[in-house]
N, C-alpha and C. Protein backbone atom coordinates (compact mmCIF):
# COMPACT_ATOMS: atom_id res chain seq x y z
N UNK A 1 4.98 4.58 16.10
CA UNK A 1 3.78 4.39 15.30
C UNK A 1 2.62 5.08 16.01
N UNK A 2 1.88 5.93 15.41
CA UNK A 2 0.75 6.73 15.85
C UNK A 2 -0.47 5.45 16.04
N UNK A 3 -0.78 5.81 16.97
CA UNK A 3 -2.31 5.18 17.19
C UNK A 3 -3.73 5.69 16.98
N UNK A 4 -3.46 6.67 16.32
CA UNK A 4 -4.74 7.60 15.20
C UNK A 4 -5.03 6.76 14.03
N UNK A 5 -6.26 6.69 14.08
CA UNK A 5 -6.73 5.87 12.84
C UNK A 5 -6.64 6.22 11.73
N UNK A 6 -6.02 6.24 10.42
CA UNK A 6 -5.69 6.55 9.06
C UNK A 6 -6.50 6.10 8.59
N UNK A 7 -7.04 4.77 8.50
CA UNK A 7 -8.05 3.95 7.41
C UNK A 7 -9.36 3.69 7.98
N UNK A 8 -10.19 4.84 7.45
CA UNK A 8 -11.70 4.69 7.95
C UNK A 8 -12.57 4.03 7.52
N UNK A 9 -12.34 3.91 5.93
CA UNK A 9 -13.03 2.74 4.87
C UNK A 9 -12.48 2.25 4.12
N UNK A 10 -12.45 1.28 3.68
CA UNK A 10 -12.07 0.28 2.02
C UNK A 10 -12.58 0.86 0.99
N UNK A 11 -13.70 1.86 1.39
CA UNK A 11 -15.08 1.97 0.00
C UNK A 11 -14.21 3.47 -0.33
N UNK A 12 -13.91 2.96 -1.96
CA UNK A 12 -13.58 4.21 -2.82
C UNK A 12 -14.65 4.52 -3.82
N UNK A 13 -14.52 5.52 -4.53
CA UNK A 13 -15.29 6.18 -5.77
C UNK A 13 -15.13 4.79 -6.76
N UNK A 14 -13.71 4.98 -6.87
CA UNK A 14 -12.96 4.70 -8.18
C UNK A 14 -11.94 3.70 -8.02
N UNK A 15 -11.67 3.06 -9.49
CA UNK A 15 -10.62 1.91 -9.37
C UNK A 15 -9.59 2.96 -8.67
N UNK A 16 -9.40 3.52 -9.77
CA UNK A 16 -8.16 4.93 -9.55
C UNK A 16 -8.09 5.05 -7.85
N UNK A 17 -8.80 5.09 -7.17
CA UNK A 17 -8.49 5.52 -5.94
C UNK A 17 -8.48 4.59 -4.94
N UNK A 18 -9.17 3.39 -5.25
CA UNK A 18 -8.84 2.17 -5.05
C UNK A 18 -7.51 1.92 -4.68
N UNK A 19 -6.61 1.89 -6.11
CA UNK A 19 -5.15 1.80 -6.27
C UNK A 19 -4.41 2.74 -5.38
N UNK A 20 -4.91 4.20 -5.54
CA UNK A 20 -4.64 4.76 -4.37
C UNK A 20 -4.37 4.40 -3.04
N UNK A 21 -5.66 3.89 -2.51
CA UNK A 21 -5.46 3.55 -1.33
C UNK A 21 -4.61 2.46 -0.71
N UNK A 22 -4.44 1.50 -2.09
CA UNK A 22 -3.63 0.46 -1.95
C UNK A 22 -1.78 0.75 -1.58
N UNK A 23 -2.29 1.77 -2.26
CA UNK A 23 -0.36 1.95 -2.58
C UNK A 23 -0.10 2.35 -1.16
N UNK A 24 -0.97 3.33 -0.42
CA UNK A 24 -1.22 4.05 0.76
C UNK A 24 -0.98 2.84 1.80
N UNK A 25 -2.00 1.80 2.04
CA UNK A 25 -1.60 1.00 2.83
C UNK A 25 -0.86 0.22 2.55
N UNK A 26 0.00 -0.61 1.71
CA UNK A 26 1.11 -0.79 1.84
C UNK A 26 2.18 -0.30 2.56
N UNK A 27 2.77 1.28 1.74
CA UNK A 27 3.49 2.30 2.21
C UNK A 27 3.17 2.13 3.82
N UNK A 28 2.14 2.25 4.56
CA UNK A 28 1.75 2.28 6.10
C UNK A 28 2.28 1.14 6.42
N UNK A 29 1.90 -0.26 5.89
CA UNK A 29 2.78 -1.58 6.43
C UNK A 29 4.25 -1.23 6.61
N UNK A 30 4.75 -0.98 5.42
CA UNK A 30 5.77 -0.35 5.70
C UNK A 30 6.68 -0.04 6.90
N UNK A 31 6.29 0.87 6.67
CA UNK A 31 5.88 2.05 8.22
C UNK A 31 5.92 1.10 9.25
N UNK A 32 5.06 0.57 9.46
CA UNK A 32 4.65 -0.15 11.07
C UNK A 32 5.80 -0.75 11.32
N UNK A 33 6.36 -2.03 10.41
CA UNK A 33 7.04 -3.18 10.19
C UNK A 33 8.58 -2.08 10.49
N UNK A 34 9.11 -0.93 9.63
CA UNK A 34 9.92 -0.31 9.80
C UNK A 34 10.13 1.02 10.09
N UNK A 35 10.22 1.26 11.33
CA UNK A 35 9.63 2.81 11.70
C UNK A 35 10.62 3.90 11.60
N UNK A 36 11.75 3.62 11.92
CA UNK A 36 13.10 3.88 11.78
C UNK A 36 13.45 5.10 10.24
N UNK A 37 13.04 6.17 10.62
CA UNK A 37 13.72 6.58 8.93
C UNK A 37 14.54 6.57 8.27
N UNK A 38 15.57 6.37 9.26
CA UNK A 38 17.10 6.21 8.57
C UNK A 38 17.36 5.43 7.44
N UNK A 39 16.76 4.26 8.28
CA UNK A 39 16.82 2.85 8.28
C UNK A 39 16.41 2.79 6.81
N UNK A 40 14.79 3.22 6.81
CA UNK A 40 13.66 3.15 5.66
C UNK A 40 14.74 3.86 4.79
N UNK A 41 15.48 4.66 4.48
CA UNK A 41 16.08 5.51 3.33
C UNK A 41 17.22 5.06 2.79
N UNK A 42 17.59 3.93 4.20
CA UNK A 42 19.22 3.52 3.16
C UNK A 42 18.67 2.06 2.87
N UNK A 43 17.41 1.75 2.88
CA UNK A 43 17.05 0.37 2.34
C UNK A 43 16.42 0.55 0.84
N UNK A 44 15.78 1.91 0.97
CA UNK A 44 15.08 2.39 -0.36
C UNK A 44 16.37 2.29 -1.39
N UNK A 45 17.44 3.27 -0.86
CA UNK A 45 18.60 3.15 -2.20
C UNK A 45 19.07 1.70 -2.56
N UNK A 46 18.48 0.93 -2.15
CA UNK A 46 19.25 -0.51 -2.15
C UNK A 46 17.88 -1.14 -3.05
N UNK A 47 16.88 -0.78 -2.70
CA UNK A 47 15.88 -1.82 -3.63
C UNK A 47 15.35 -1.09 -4.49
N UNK A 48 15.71 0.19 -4.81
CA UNK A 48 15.48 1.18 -5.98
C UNK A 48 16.17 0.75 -7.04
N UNK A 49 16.63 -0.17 -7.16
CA UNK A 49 18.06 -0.59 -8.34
C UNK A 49 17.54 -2.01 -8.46
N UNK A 50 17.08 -3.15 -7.94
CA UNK A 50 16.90 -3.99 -6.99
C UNK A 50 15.49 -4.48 -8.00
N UNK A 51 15.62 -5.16 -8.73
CA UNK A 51 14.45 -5.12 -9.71
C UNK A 51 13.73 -6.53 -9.15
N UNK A 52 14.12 -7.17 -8.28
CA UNK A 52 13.28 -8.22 -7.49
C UNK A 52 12.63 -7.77 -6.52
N UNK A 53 13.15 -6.75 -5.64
CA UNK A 53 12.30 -6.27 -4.93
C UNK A 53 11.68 -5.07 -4.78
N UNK A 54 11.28 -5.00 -6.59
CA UNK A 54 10.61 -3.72 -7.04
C UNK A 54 9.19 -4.90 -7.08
N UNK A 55 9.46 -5.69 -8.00
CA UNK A 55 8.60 -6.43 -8.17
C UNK A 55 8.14 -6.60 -7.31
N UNK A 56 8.82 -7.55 -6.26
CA UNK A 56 8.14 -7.82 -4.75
C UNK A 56 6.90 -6.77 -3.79
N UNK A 57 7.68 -5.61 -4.12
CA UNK A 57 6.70 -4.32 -3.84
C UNK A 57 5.59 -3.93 -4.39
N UNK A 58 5.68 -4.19 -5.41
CA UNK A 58 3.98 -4.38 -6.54
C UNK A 58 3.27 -5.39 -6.17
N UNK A 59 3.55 -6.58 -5.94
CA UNK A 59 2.74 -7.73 -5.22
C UNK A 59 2.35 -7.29 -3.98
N UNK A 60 2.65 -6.57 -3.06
CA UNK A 60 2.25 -6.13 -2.13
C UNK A 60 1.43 -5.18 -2.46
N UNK A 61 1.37 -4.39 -3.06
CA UNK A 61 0.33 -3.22 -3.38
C UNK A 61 -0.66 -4.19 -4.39
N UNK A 62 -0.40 -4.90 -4.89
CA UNK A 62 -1.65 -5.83 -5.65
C UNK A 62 -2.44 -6.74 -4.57
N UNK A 63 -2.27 -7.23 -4.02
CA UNK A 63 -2.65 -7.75 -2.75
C UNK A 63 -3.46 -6.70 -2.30
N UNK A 64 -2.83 -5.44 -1.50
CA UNK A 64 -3.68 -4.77 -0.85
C UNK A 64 -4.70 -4.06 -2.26
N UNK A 65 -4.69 -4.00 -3.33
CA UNK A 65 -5.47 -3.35 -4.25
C UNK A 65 -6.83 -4.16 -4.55
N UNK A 66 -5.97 -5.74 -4.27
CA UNK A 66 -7.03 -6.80 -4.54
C UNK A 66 -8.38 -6.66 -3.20
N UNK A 67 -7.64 -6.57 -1.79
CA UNK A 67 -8.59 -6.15 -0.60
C UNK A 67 -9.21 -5.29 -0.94
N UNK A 68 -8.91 -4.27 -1.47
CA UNK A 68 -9.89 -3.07 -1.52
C UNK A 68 -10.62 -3.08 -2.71
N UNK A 69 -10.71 -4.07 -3.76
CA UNK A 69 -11.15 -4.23 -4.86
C UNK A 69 -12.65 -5.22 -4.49
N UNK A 70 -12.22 -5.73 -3.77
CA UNK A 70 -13.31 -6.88 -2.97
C UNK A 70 -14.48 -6.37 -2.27
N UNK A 71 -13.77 -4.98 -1.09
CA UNK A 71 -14.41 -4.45 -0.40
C UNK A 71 -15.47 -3.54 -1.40
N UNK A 72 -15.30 -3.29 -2.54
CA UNK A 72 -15.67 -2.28 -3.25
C UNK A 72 -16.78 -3.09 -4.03
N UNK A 73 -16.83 -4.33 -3.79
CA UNK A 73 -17.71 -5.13 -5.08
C UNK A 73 -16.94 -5.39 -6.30
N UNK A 74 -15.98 -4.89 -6.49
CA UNK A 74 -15.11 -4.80 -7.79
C UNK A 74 -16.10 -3.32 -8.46
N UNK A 75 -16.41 -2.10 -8.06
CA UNK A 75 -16.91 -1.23 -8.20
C UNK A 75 -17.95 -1.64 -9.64
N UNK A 76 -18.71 -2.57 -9.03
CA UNK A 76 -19.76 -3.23 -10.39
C UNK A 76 -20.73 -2.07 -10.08
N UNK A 77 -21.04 -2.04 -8.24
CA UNK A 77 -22.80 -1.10 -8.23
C UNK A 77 -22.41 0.25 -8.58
N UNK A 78 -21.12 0.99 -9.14
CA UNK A 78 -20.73 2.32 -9.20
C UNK A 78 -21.11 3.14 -10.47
């Protein structure tokens, strides 16, 4: 895991990029939690089919969409 900072702000333009960023840090949890690529690629073919833990994976990106939705004001002042 790199120790270079990826996430400089919460504050997006846009919902759109908002979601962006969400999907982004997730994907990075990811990452941290499983660093291993191998690993990460023969787990993907397994929950690509895997419609519970497709779902499961959207709750995680809703979560982090919800953080950055917060940080943003809910982009009311935009």
């Amino acid at each position: 895991m790199s120790n270079e900072p990826w996430l400089k702000s919460l504050i997006t333009d846009t919902p759109q990029e908002g979601r962006e960023l969400a999907i982004l840090m997730a994907r990075k949890t990811i990452g941290a939690i499983q660093s291993d690529p191998e690993i990460k690629k023969a787990l993907r073919e397994k929950y690509a089919t895997d419609s519970a833990q497709l779902i499961a994976s959207a709750e995680v990106v809703a979560i982090e969409f919800r953080t950055v939705a917060e940080a943003n004001n809910y982009w009311r002042d935009k």
